[in-house]
Protein backbone atom coordinates (compact mmCIF):
# COMPACT_ATOMS: atom_id res chain seq x y z
CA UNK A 1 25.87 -7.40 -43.57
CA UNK A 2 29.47 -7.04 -42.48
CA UNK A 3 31.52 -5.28 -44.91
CA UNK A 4 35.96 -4.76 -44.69
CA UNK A 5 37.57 -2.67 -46.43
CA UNK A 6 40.84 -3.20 -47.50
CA UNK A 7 42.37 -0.57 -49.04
CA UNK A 8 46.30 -0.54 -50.49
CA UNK A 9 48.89 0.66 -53.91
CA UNK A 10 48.42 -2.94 -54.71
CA UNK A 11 51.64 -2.35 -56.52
CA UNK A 12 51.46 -5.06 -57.64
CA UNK A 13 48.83 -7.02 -55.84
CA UNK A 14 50.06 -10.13 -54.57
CA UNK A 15 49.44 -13.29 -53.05
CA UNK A 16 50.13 -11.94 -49.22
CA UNK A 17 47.42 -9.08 -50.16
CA UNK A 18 44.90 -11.81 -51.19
CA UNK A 19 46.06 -14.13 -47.87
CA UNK A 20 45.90 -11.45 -45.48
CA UNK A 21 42.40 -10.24 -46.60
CA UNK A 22 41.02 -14.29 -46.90
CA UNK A 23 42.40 -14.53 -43.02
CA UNK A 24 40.68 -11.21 -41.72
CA UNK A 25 37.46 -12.17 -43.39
CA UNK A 26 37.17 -15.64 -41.84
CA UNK A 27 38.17 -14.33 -38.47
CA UNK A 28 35.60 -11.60 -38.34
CA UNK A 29 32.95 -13.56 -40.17
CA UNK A 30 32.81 -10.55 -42.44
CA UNK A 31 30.14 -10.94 -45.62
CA UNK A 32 31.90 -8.80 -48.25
CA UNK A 33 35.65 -7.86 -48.79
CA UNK A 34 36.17 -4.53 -50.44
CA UNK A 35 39.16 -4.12 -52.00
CA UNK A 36 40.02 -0.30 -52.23
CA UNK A 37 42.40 0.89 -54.47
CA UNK A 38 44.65 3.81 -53.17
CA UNK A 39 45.41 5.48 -56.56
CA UNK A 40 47.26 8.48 -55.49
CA UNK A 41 48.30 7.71 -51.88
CA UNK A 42 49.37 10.98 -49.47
CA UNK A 43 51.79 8.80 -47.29
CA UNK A 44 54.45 7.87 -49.89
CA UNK A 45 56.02 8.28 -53.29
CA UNK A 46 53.50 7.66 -56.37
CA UNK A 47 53.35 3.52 -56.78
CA UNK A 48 55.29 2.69 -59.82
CA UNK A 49 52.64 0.89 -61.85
CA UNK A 50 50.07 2.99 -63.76
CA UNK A 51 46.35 3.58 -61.64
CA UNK A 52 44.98 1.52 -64.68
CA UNK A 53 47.10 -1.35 -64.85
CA UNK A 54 46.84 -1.52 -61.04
CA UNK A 55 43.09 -1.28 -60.88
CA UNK A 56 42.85 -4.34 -63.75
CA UNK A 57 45.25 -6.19 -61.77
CA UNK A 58 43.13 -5.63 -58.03
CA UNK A 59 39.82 -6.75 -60.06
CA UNK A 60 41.29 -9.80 -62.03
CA UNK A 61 42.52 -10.89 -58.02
CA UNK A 62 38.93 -10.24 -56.51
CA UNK A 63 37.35 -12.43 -59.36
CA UNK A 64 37.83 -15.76 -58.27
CA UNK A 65 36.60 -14.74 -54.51
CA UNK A 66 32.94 -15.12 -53.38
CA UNK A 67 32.24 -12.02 -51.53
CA UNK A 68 35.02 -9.70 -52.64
CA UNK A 69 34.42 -6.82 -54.98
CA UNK A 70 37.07 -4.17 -56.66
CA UNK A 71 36.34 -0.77 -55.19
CA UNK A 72 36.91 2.41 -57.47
CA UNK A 73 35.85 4.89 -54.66
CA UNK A 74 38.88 6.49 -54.82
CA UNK A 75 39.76 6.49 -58.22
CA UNK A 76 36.18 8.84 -58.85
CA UNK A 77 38.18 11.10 -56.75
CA UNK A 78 40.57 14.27 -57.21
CA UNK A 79 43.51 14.89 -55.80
CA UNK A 80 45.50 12.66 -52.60
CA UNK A 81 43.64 9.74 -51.46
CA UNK A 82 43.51 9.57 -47.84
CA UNK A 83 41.76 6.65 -45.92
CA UNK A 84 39.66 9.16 -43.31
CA UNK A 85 38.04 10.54 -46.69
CA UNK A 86 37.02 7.02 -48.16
């Protein structure tokens, strides 16, 4: 199974998030879109929506896509969220 992760602020998720990730999954034939949620990113001021309002927003966008999930790996997490980590 090919998986891509996809991770972002998502602040606010949008339809160029949901285009670019549709485009890189066809290309590479991948299975399963994850979309990861960066809730408290190292590489720039804290997003200006609330981690919960952001989170419902990324899963109500992966809903309507076969093979895409919502991923809360980071959000289990303390502290910065850096991509090496996840």
């Amino acid at each position: 199974m090919l998986v891509g992760l996809y991770g972002g602020t998502f602040d606010p998720v949008h339809l160029g998030h949901t285009h670019a990730a549709l485009q890189v999954r066809e290309a590479l034939g991948l299975d399963e879109v994850r979309m990861v949620l960066a809730a408290r990113p190292g590489h720039r001021n804290a997003p200006a929506g609330n981690t919960e309002h952001r989170w419902h927003m990324r899963c109500i966008a992966c809903e309507p896509q076969e093979g895409w999930q919502a991923e809360d790996m980071e959000l289990r997490g303390a502290g910065t969220a850096y991509s090496s980590a996840t």
